[in-house]
PDB file of N, CA and C in Angstrom:
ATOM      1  N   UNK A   1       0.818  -1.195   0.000  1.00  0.00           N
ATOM      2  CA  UNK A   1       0.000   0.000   0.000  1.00  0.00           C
ATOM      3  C   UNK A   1       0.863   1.261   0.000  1.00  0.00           C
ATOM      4  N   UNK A   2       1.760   1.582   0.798  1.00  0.00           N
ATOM      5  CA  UNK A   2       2.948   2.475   0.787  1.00  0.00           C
ATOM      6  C   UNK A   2       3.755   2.698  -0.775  1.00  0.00           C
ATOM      7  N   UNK A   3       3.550   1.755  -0.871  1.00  0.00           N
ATOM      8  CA  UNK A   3       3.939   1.865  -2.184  1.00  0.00           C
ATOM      9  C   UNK A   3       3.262   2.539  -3.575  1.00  0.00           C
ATOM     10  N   UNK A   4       1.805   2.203  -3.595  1.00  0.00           N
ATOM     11  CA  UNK A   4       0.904   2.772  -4.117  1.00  0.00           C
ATOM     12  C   UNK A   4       0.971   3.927  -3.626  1.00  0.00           C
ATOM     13  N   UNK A   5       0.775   4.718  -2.234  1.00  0.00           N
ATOM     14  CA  UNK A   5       1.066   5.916  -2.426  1.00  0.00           C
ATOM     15  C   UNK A   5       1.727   6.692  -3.115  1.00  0.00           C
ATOM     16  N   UNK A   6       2.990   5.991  -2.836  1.00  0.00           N
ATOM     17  CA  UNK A   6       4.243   6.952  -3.035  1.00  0.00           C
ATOM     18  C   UNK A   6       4.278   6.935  -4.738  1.00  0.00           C
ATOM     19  N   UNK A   7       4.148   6.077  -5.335  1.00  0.00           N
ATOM     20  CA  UNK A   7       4.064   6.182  -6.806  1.00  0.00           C
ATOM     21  C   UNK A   7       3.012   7.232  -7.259  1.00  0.00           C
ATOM     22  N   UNK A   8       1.196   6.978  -6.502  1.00  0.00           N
ATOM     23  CA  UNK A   8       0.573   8.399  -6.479  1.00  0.00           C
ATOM     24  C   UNK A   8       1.039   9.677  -6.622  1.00  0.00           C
ATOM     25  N   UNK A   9       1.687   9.687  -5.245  1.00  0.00           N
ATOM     26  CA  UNK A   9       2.567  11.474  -5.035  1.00  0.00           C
ATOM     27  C   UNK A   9       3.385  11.427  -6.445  1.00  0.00           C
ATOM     28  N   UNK A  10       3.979  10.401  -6.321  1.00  0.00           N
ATOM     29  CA  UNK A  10       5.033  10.748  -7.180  1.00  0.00           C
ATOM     30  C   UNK A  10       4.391  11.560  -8.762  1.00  0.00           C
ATOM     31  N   UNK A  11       3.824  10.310  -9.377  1.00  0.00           N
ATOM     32  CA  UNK A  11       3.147  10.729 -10.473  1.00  0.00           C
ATOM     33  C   UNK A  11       2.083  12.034 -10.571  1.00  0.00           C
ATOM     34  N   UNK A  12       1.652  12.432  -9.214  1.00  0.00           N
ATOM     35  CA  UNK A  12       0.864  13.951  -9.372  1.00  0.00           C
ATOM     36  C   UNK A  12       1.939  14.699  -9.509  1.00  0.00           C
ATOM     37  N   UNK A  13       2.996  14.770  -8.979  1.00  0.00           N
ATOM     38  CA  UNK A  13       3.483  16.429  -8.383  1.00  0.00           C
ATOM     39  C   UNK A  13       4.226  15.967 -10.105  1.00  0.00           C
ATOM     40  N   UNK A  14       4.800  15.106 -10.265  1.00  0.00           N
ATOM     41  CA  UNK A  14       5.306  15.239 -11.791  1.00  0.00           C
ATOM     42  C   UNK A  14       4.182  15.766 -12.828  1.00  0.00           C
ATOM     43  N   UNK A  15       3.283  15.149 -12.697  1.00  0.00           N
ATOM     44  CA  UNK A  15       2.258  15.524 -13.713  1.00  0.00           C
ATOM     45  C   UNK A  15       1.821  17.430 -13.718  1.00  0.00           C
ATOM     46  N   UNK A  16       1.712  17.561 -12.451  1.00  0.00           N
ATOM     47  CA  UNK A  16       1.898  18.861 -12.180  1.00  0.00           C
ATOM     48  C   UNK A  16       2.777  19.905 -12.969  1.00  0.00           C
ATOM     49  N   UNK A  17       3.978  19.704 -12.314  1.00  0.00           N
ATOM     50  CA  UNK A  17       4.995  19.966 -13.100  1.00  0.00           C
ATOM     51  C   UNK A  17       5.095  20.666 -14.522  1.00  0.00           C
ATOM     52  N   UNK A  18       4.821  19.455 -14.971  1.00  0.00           N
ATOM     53  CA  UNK A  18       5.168  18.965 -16.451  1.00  0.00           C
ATOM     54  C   UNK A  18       4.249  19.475 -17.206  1.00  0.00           C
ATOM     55  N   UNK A  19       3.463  18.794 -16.916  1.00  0.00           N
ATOM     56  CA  UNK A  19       2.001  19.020 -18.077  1.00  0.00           C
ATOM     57  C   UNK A  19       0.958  19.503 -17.852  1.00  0.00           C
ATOM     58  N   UNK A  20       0.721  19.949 -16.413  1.00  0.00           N
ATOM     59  CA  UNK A  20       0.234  20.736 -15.813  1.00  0.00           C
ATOM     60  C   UNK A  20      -0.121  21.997 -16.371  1.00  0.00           C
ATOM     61  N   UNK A  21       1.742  22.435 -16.169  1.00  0.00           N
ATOM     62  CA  UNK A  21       2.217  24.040 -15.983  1.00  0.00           C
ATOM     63  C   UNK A  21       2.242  24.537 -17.464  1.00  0.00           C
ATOM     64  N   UNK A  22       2.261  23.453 -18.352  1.00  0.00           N
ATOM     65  CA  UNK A  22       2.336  23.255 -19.901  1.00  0.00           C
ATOM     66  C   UNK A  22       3.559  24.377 -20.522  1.00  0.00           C
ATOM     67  N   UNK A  23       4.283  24.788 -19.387  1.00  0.00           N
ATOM     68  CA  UNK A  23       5.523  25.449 -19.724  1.00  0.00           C
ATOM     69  C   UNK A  23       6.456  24.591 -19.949  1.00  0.00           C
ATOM     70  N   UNK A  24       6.652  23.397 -19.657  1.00  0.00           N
ATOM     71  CA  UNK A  24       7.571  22.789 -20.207  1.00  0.00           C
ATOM     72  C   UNK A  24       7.188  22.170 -21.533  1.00  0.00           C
ATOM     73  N   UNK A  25       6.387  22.002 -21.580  1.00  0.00           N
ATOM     74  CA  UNK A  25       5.448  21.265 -22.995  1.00  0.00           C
ATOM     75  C   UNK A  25       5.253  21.991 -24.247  1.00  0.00           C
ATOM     76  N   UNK A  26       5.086  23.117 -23.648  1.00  0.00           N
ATOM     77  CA  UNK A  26       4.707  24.439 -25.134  1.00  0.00           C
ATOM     78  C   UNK A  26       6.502  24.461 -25.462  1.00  0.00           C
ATOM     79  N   UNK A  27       7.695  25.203 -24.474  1.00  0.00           N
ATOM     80  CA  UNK A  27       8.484  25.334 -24.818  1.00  0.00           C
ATOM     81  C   UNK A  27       9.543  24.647 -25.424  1.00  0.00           C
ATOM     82  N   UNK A  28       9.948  22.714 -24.322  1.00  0.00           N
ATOM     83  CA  UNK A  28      10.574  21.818 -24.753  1.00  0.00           C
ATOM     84  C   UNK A  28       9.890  20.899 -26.080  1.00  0.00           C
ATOM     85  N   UNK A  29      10.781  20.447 -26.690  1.00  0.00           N
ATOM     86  CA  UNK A  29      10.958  19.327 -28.027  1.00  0.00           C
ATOM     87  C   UNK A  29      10.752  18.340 -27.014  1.00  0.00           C
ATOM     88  N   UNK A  30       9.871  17.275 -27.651  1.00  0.00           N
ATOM     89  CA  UNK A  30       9.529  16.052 -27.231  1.00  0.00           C
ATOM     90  C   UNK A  30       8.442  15.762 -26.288  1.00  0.00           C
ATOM     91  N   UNK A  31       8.247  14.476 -26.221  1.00  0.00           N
ATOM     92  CA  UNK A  31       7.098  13.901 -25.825  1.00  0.00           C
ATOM     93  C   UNK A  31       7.123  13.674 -24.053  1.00  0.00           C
ATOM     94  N   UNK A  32       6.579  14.793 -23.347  1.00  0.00           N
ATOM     95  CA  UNK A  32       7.131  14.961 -22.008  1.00  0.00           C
ATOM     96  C   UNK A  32       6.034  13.810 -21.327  1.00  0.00           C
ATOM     97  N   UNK A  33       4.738  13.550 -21.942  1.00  0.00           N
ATOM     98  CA  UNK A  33       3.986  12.548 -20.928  1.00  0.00           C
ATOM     99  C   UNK A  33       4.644  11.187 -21.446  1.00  0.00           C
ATOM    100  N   UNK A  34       5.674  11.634 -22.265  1.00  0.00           N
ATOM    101  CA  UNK A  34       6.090   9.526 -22.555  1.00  0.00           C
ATOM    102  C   UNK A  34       7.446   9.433 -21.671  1.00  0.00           C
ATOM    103  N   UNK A  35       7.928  10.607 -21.615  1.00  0.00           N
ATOM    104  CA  UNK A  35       9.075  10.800 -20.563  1.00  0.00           C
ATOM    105  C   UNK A  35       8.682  10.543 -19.107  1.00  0.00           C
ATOM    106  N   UNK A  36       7.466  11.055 -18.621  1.00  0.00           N
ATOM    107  CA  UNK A  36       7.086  10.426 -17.705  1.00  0.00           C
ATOM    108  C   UNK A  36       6.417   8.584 -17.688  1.00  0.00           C
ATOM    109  N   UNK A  37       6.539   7.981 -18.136  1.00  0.00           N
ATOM    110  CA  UNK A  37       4.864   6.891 -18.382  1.00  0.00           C
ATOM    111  C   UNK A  37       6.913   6.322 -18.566  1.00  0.00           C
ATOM    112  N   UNK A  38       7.716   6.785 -19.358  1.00  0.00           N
ATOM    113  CA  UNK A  38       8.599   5.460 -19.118  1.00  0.00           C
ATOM    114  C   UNK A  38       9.861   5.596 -18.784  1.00  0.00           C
ATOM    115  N   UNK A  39      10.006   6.368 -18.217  1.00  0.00           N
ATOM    116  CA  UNK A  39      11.106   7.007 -17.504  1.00  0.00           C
ATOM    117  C   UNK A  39      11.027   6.713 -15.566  1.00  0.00           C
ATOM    118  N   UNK A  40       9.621   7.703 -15.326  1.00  0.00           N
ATOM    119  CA  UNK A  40       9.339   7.883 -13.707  1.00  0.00           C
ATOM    120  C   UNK A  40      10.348   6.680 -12.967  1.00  0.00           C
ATOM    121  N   UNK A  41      10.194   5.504 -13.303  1.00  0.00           N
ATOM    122  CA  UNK A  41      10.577   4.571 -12.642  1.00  0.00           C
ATOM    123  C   UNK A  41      12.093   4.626 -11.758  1.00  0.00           C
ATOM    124  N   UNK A  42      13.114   5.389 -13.185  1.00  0.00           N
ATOM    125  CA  UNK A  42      14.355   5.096 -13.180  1.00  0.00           C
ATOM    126  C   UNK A  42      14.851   6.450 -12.359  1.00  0.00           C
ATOM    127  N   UNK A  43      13.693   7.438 -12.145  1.00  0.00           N
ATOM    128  CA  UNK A  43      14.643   8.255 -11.387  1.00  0.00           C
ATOM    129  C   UNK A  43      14.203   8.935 -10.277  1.00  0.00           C
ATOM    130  N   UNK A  44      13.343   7.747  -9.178  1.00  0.00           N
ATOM    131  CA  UNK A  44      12.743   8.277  -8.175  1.00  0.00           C
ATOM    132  C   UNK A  44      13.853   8.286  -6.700  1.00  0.00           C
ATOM    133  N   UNK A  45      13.416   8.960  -6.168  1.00  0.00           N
ATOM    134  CA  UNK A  45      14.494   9.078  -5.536  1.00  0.00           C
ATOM    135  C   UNK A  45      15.307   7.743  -4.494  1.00  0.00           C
ATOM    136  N   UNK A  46      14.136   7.345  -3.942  1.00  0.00           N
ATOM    137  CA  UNK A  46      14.458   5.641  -3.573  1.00  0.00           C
ATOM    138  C   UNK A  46      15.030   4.998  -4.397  1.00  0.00           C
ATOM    139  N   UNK A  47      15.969   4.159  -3.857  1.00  0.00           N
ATOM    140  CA  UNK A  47      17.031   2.841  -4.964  1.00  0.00           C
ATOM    141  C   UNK A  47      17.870   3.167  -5.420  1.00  0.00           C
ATOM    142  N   UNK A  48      18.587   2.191  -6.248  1.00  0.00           N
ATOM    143  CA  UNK A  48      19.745   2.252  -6.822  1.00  0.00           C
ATOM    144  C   UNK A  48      19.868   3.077  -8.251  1.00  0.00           C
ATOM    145  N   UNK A  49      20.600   3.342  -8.940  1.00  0.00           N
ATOM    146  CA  UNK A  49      20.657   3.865 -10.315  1.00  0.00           C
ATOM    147  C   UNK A  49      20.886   2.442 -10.997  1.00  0.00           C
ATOM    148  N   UNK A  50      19.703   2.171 -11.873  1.00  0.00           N
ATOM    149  CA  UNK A  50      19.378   1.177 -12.739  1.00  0.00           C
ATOM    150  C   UNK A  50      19.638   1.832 -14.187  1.00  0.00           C
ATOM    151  N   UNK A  51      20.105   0.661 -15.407  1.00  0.00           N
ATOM    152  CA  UNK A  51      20.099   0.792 -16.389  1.00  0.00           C
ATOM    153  C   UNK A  51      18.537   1.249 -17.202  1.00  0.00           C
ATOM    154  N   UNK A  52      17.822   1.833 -17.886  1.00  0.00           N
ATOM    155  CA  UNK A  52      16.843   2.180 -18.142  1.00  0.00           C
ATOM    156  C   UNK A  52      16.485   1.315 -19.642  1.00  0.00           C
ATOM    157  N   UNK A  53      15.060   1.368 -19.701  1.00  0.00           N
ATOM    158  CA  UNK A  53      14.638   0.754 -20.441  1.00  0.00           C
ATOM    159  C   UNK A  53      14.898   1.025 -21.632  1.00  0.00           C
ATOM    160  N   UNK A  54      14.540   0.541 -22.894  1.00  0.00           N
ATOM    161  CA  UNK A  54      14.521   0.873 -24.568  1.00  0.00           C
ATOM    162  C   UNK A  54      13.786   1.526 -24.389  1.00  0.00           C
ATOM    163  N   UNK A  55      12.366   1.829 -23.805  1.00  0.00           N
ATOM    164  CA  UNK A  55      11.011   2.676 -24.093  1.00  0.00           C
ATOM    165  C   UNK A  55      11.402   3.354 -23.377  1.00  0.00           C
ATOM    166  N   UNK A  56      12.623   3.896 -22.139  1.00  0.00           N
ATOM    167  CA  UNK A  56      12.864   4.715 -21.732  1.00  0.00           C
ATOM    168  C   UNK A  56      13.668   5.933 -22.598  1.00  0.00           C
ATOM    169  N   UNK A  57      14.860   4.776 -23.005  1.00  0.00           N
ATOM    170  CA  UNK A  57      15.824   5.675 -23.930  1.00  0.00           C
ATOM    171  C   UNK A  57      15.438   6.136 -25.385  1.00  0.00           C
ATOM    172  N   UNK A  58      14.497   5.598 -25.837  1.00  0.00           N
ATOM    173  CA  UNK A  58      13.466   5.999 -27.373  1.00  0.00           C
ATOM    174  C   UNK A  58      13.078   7.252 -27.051  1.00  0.00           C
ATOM    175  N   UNK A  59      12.357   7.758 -25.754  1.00  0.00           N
ATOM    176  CA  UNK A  59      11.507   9.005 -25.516  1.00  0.00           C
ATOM    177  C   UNK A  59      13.138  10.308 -25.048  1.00  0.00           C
ATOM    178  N   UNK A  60      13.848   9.608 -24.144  1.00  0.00           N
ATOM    179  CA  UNK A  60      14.727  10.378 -24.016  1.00  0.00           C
ATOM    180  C   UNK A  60      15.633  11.166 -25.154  1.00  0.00           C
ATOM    181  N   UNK A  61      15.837  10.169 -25.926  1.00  0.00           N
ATOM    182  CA  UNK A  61      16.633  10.449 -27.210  1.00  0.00           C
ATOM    183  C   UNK A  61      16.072  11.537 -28.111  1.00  0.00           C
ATOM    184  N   UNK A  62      14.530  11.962 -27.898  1.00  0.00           N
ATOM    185  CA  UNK A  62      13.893  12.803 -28.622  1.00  0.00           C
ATOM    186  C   UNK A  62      13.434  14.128 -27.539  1.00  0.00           C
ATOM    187  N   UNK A  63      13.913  13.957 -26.476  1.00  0.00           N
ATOM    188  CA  UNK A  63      13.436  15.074 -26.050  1.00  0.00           C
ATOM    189  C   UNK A  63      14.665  15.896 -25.866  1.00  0.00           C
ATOM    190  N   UNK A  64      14.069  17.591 -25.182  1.00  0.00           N
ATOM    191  CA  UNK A  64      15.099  18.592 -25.315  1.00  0.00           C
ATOM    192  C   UNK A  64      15.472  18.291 -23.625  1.00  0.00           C
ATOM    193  N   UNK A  65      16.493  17.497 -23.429  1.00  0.00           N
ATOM    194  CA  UNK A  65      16.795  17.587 -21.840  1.00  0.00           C
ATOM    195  C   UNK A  65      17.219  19.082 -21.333  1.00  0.00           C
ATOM    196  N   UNK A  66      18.085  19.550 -21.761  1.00  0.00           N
ATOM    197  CA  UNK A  66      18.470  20.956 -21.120  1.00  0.00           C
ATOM    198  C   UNK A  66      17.632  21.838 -21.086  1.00  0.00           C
ATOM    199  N   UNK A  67      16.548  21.705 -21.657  1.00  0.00           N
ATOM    200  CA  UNK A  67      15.636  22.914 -21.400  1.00  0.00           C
ATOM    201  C   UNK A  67      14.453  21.810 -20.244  1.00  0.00           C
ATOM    202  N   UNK A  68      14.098  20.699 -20.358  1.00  0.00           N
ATOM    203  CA  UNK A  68      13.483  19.983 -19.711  1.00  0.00           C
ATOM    204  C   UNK A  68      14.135  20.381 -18.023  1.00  0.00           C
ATOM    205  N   UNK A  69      16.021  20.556 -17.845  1.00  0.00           N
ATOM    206  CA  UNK A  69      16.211  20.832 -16.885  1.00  0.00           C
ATOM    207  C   UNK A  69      15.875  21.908 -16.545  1.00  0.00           C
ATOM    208  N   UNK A  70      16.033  23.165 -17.570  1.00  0.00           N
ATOM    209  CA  UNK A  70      15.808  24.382 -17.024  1.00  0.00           C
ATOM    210  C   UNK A  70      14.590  24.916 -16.070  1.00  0.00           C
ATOM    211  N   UNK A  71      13.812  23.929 -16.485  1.00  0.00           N
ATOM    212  CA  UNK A  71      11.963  24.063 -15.574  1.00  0.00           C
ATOM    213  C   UNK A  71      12.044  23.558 -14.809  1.00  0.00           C
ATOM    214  N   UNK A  72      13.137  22.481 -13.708  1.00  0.00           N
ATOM    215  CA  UNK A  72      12.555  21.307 -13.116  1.00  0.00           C
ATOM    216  C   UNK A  72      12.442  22.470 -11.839  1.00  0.00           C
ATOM    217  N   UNK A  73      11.875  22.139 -11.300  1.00  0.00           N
ATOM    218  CA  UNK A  73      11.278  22.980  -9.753  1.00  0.00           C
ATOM    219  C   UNK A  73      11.322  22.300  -8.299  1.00  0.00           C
ATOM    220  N   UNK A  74      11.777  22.822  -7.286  1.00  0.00           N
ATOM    221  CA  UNK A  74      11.984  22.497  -5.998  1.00  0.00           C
ATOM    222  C   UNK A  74      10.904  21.276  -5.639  1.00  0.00           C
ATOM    223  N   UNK A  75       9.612  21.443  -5.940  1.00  0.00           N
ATOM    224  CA  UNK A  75       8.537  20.124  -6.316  1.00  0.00           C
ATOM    225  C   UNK A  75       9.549  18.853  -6.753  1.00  0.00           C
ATOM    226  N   UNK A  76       9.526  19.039  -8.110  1.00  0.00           N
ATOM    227  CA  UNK A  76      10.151  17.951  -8.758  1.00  0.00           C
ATOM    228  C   UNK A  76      11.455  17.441  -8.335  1.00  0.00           C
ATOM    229  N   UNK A  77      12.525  18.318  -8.043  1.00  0.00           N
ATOM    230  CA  UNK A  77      13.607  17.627  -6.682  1.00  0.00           C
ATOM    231  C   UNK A  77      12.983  17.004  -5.808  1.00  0.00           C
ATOM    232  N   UNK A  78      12.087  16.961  -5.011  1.00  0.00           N
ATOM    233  CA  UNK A  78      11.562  16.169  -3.421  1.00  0.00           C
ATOM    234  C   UNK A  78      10.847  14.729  -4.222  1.00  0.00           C
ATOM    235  N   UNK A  79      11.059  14.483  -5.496  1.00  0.00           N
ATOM    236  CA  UNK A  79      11.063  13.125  -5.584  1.00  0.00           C
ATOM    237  C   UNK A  79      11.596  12.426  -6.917  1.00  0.00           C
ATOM    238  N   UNK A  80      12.165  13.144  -7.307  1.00  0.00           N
ATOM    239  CA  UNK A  80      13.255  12.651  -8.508  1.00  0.00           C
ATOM    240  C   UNK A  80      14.470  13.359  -8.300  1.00  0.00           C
ATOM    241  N   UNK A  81      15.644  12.327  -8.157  1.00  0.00           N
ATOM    242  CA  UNK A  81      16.804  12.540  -8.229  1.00  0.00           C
ATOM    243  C   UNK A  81      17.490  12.799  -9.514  1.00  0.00           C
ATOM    244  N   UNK A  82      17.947  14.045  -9.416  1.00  0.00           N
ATOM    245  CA  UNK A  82      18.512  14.704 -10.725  1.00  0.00           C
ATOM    246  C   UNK A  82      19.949  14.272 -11.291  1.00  0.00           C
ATOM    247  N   UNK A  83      20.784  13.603 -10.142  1.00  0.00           N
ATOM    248  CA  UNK A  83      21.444  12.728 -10.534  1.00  0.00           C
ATOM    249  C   UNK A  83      21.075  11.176 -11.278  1.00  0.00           C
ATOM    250  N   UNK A  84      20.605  10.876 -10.798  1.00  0.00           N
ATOM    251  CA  UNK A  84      19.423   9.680 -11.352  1.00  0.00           C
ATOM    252  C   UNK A  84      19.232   9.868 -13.275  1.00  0.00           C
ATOM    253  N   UNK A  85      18.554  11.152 -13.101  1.00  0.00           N
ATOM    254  CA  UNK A  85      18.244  11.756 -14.763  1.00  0.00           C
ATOM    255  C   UNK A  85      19.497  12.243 -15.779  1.00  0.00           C
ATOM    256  N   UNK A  86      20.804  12.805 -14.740  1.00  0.00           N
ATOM    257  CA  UNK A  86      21.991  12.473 -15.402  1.00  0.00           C
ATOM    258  C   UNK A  86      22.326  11.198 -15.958  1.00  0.00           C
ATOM    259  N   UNK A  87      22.417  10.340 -15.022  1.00  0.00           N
ATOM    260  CA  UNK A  87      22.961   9.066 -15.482  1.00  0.00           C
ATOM    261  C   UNK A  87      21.813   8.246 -16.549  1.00  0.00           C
ATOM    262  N   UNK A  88      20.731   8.331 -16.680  1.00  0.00           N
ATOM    263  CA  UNK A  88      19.844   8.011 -17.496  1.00  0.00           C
ATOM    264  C   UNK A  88      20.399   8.397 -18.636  1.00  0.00           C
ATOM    265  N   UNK A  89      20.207   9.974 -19.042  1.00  0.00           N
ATOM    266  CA  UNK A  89      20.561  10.624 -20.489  1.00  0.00           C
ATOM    267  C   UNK A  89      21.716  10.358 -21.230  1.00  0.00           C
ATOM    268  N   UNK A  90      22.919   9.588 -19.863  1.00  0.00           N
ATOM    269  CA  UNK A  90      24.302   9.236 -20.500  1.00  0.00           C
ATOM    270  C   UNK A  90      23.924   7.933 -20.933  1.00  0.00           C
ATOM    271  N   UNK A  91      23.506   7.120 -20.418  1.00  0.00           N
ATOM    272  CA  UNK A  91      23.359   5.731 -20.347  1.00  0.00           C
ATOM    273  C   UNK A  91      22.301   5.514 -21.856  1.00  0.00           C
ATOM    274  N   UNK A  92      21.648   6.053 -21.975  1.00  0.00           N
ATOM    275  CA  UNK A  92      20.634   6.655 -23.096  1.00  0.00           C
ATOM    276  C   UNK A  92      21.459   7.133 -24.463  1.00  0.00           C
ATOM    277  N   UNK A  93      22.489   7.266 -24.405  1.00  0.00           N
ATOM    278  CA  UNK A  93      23.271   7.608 -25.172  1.00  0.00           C
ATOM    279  C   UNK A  93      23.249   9.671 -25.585  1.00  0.00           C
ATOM    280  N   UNK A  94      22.851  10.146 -24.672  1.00  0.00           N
ATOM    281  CA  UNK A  94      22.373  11.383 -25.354  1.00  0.00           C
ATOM    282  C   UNK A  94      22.898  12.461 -23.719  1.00  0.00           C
ATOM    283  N   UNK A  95      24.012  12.039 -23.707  1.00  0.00           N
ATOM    284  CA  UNK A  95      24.791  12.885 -22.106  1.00  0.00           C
ATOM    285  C   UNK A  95      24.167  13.990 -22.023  1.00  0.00           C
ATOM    286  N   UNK A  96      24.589  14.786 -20.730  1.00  0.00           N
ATOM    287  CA  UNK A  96      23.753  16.024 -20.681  1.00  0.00           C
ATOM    288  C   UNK A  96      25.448  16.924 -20.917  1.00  0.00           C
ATOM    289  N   UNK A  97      25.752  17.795 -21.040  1.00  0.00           N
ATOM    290  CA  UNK A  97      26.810  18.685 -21.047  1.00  0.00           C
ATOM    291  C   UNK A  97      27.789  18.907 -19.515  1.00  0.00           C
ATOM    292  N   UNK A  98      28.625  18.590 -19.428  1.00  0.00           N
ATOM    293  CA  UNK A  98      29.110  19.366 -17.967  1.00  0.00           C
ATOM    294  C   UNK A  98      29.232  20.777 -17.829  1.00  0.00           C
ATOM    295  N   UNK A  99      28.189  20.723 -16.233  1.00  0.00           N
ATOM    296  CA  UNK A  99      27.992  22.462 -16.121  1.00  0.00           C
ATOM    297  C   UNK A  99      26.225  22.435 -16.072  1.00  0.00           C
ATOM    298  N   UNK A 100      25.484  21.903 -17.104  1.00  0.00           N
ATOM    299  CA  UNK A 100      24.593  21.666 -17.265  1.00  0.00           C
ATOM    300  C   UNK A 100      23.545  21.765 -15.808  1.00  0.00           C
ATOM    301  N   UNK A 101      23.006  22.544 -15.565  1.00  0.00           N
ATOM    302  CA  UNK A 101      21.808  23.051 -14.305  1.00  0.00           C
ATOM    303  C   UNK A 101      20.591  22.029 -14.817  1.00  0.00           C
ATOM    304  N   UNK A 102      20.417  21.054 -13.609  1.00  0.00           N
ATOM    305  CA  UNK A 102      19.121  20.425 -13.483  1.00  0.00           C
ATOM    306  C   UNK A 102      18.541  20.718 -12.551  1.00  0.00           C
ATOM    307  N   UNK A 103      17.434  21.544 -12.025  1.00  0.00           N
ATOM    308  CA  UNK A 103      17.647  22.239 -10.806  1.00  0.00           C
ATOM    309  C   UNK A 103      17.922  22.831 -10.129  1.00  0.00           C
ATOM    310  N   UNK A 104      18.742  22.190  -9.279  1.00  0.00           N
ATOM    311  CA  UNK A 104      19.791  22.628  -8.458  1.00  0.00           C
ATOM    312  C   UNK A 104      20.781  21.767  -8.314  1.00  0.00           C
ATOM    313  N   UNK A 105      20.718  20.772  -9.381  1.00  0.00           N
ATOM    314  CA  UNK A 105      21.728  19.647  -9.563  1.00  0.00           C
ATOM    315  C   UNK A 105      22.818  20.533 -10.778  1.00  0.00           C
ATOM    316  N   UNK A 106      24.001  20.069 -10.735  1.00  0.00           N
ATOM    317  CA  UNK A 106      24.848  20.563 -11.732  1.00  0.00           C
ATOM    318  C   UNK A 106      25.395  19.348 -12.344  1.00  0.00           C
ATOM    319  N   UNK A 107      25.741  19.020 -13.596  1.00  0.00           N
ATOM    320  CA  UNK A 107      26.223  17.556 -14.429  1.00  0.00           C
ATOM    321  C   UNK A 107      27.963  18.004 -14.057  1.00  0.00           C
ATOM    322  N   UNK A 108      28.063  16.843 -13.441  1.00  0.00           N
ATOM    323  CA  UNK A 108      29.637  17.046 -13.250  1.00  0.00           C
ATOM    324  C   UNK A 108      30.523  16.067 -14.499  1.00  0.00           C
ATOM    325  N   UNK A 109      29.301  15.195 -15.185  1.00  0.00           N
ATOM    326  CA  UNK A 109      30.550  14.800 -16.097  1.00  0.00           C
ATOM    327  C   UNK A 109      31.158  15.440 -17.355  1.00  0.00           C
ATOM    328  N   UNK A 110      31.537  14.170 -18.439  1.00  0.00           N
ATOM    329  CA  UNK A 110      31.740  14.689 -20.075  1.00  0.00           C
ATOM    330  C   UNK A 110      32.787  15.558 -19.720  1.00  0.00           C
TER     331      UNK A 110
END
């Protein structure tokens, strides 16, 4: 049951966010509700950093991450780890830049 919550929260305050605020949606390239639907999994803040799916890295590969970071909001930190979404986009084949602001996360690699 805890669990069902927390995936709840999780998936509102993202949905919020995202597609909600439709500022990330009008402004960023790509498909931000498929970024959520197959992504969420890989970068909640609980657990380990897992390799991500094909249906993860298909949606990633087409979206605009650096501007996707530029919106993420103090919300969206309290349950996705922005390190998490680094290592995704590398692993994804599509790195983020070092220097690169996710947040209040900074990409220390590349």
């Amino acid at each position: 049951m805890a669990i069902s919550i927390t995936r709840f929260v999780f998936f509102a305050v993202l949905v919020c966010s995202f597609t909600g605020n439709n500022m990330v949606s009008a402004e960023c390239a790509g498909d931000m509700q498929g970024l959520l639907q197959e992504c969420a999994r890989y970068v909640q803040k609980p657990g380990p950093m897992i390799q991500p799916s094909a249906g993860c890295c298909g949606v990633v590969k087409n979206v605009d991450l650096p501007c996707v970071c530029s919106h993420i909001t103090t919300e969206v930190e309290g349950v996705i780890s922005m390190e998490k979404a680094a290592f995704i986009a590398e692993a994804c084949g599509k790195p983020l830049s070092r220097g690169t602001h996710c947040g209040s996360y900074v990409v220390q690699g590349n």
